[in-house]
N, C-alpha and C. Protein backbone atom coordinates (compact mmCIF):
# COMPACT_ATOMS: atom_id res chain seq x y z
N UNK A 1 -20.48 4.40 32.44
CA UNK A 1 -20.22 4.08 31.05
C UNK A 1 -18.72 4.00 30.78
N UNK A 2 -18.38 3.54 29.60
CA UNK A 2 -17.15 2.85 29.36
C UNK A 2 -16.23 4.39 28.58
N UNK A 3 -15.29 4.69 28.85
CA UNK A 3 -15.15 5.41 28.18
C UNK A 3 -14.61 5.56 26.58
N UNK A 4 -14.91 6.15 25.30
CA UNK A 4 -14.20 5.78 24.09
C UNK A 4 -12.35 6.09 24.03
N UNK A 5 -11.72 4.92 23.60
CA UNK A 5 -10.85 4.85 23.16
C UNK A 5 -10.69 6.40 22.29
N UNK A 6 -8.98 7.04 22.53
CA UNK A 6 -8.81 8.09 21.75
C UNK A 6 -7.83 6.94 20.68
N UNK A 7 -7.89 7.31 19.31
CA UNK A 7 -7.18 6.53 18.01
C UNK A 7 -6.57 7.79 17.62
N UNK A 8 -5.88 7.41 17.24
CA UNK A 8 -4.29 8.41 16.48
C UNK A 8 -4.81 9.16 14.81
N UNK A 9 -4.60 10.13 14.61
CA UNK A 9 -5.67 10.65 13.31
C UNK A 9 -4.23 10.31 12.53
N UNK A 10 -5.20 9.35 10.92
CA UNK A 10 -4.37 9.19 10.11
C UNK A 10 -3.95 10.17 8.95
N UNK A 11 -3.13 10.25 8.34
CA UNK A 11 -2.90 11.34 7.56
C UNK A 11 -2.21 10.45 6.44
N UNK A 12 -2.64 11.59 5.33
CA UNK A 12 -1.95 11.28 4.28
C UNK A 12 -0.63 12.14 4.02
N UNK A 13 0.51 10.54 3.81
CA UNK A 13 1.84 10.80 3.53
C UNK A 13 2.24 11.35 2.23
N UNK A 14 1.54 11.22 1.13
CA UNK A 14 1.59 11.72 -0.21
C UNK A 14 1.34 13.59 0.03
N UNK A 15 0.14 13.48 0.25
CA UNK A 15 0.06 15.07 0.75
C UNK A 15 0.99 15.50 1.48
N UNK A 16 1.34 14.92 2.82
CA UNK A 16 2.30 15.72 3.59
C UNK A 16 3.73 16.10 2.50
N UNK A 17 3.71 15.48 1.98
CA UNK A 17 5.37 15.05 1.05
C UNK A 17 4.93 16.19 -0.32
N UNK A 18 3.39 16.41 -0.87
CA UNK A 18 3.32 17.38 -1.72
C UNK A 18 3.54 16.23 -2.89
N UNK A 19 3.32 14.71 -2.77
CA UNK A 19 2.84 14.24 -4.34
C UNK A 19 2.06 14.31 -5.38
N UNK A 20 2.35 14.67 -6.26
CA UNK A 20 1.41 14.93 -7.15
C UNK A 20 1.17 13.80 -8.28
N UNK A 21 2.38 12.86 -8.46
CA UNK A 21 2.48 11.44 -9.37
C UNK A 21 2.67 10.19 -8.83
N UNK A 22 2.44 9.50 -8.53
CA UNK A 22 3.12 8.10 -8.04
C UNK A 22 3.33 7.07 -9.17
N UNK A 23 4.82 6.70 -9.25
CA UNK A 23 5.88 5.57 -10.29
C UNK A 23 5.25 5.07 -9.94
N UNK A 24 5.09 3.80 -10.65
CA UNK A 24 4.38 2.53 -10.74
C UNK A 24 5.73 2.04 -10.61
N UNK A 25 7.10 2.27 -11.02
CA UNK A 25 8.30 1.61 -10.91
C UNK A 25 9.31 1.48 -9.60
N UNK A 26 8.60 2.06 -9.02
CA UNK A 26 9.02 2.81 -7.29
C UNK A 26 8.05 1.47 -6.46
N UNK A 27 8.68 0.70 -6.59
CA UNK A 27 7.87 -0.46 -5.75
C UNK A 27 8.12 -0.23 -3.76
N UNK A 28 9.38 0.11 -3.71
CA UNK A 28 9.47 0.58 -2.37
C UNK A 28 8.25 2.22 -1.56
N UNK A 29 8.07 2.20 -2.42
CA UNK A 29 7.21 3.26 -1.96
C UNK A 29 5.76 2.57 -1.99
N UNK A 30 5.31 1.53 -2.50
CA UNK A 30 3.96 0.84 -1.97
C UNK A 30 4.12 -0.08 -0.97
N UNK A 31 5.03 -0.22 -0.24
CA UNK A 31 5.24 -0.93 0.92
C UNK A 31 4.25 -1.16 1.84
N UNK A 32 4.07 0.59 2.05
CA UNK A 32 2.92 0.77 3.23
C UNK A 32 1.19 0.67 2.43
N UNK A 33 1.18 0.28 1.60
CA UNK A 33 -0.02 0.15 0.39
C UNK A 33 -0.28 -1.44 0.60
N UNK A 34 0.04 -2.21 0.66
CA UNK A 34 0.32 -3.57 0.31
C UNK A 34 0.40 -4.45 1.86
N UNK A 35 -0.37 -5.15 1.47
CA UNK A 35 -0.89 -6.69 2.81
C UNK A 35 0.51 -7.26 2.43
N UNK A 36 0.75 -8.26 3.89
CA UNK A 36 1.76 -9.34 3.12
C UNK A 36 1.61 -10.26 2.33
N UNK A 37 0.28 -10.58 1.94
CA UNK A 37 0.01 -11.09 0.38
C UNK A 37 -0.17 -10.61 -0.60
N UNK A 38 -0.26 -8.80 -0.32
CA UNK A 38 0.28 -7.97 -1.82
C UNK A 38 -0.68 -8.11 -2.15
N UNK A 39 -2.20 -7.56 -1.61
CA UNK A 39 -3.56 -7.16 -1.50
C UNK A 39 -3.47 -5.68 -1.11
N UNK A 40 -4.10 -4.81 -1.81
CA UNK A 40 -3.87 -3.57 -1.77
C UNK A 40 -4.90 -2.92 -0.45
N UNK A 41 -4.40 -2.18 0.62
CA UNK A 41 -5.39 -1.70 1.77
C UNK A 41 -6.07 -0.72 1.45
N UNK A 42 -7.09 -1.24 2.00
CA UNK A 42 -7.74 0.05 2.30
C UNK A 42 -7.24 1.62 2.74
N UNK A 43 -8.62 2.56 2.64
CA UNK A 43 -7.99 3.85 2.74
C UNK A 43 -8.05 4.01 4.48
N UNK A 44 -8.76 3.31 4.74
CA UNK A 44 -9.19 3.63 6.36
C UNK A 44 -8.11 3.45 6.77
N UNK A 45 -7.06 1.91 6.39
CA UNK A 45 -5.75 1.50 6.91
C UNK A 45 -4.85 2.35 6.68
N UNK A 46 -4.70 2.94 5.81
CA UNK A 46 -3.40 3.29 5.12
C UNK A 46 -3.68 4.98 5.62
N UNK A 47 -4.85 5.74 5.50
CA UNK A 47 -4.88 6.97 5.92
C UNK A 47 -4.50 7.80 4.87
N UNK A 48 -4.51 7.76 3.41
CA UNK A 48 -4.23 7.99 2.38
C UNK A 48 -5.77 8.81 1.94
N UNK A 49 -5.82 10.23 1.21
CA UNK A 49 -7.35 10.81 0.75
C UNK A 49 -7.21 10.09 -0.45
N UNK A 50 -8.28 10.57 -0.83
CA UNK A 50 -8.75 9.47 -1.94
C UNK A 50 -8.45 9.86 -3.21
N UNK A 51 -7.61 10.67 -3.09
CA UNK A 51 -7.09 11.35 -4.73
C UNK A 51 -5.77 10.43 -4.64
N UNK A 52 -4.64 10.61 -3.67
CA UNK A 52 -3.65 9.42 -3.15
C UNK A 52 -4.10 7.94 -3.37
N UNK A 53 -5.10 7.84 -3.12
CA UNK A 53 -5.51 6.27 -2.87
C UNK A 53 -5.87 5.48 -3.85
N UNK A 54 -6.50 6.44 -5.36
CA UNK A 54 -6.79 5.99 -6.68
C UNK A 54 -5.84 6.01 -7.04
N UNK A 55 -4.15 6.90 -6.97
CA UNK A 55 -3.22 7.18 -7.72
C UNK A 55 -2.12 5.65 -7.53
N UNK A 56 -2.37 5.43 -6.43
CA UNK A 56 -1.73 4.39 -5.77
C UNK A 56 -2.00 3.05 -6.25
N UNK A 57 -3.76 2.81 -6.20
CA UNK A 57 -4.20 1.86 -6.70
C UNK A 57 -4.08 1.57 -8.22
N UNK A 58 -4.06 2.63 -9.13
CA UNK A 58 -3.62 2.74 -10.14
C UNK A 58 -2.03 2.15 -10.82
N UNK A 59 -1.06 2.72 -10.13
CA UNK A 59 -0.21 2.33 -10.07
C UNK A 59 0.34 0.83 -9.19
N UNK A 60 -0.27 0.00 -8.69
CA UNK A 60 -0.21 -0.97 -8.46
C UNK A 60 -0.50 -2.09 -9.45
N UNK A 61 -1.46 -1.56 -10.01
CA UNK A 61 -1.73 -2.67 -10.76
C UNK A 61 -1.36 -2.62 -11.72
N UNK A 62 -0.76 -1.56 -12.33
CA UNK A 62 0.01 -1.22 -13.43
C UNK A 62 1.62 -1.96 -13.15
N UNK A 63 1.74 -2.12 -12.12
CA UNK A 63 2.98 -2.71 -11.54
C UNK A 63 2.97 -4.64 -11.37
N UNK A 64 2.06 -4.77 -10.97
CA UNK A 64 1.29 -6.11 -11.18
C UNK A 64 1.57 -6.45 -12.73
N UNK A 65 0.25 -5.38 -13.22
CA UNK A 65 0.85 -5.87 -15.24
C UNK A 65 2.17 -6.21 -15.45
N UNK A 66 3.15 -5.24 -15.26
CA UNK A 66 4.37 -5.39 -15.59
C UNK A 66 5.73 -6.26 -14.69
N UNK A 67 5.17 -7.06 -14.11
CA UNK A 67 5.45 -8.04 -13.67
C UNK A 67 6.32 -7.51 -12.03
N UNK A 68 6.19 -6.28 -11.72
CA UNK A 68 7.07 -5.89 -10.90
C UNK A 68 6.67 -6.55 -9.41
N UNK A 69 5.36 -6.51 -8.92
CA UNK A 69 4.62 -7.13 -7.90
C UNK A 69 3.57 -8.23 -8.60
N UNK A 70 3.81 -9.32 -7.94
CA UNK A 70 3.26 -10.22 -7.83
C UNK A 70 1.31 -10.03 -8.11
N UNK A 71 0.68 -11.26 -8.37
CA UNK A 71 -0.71 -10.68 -8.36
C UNK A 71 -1.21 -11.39 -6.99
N UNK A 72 -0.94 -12.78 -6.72
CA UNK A 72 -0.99 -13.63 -5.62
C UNK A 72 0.35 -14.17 -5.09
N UNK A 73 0.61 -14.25 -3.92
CA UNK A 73 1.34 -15.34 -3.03
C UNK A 73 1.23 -16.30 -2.72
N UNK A 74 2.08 -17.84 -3.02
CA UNK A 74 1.51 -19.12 -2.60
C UNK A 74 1.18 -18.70 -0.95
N UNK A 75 0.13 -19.72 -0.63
CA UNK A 75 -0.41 -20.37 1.03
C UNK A 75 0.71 -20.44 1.09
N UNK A 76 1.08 -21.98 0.70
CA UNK A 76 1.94 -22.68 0.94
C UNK A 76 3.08 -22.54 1.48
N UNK A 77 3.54 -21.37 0.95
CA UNK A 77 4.90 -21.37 1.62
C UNK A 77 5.01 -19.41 1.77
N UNK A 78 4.23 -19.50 2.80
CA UNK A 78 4.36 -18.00 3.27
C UNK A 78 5.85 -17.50 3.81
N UNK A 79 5.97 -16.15 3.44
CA UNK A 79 7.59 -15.70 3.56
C UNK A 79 7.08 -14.81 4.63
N UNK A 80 7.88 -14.56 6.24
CA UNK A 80 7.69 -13.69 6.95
C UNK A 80 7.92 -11.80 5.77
N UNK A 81 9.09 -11.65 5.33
CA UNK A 81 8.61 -10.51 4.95
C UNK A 81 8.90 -10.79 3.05
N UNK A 82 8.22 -10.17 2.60
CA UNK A 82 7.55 -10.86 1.31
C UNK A 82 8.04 -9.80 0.43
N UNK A 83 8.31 -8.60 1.11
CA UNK A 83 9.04 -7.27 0.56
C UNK A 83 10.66 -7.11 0.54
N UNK A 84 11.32 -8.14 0.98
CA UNK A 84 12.85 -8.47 0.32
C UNK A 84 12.63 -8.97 -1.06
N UNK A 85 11.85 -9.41 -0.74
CA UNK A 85 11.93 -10.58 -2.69
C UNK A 85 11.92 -9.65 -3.44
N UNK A 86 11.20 -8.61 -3.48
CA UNK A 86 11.14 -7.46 -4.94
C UNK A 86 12.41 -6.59 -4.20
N UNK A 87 13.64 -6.74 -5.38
CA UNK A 87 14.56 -5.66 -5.48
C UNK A 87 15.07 -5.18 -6.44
């Protein structure tokens, strides 16, 4: 038999760090939250518990509202990194 792959255990960075709020105005800190089309990941991806992961999602789209992140990215003209543009 084949043997199983060992995978790296993900952890949440909010916890390790002791967050208790996440800015919606702190766009550099959803970096690791965010596809390069600025589609919000999953928890499996990101390794975030799920108290982190609503707080996050919360604040994204609250950030979206307020024009800070984008809601979609053209096809058309895909940018290798899409996270210079917001500064």
């Amino acid at each position: 038999m084949a043997e199983r792959k060992k995978f790296k255990k993900k952890y949440c960075k909010y916890c390790e760090a002791k967050t208790d709020f996440i800015d919606y105005k702190d766009v550099a800190q959803f970096k690791f939250s965010l596809s390069e089309r600025f589609k919000i990941m999953p928890r499996r991806l990101t390794g975030n518990c799920k108290k982190h992961q609503e707080l996050v999602t919360i604040a994204i789209k609250r950030a979206r509202q307020t024009a800070l992140i984008p809601y979609i990215v053209d096809r058309k003209n895909v940018v290798e990194n899409p996270f210079e543009l917001i500064k």
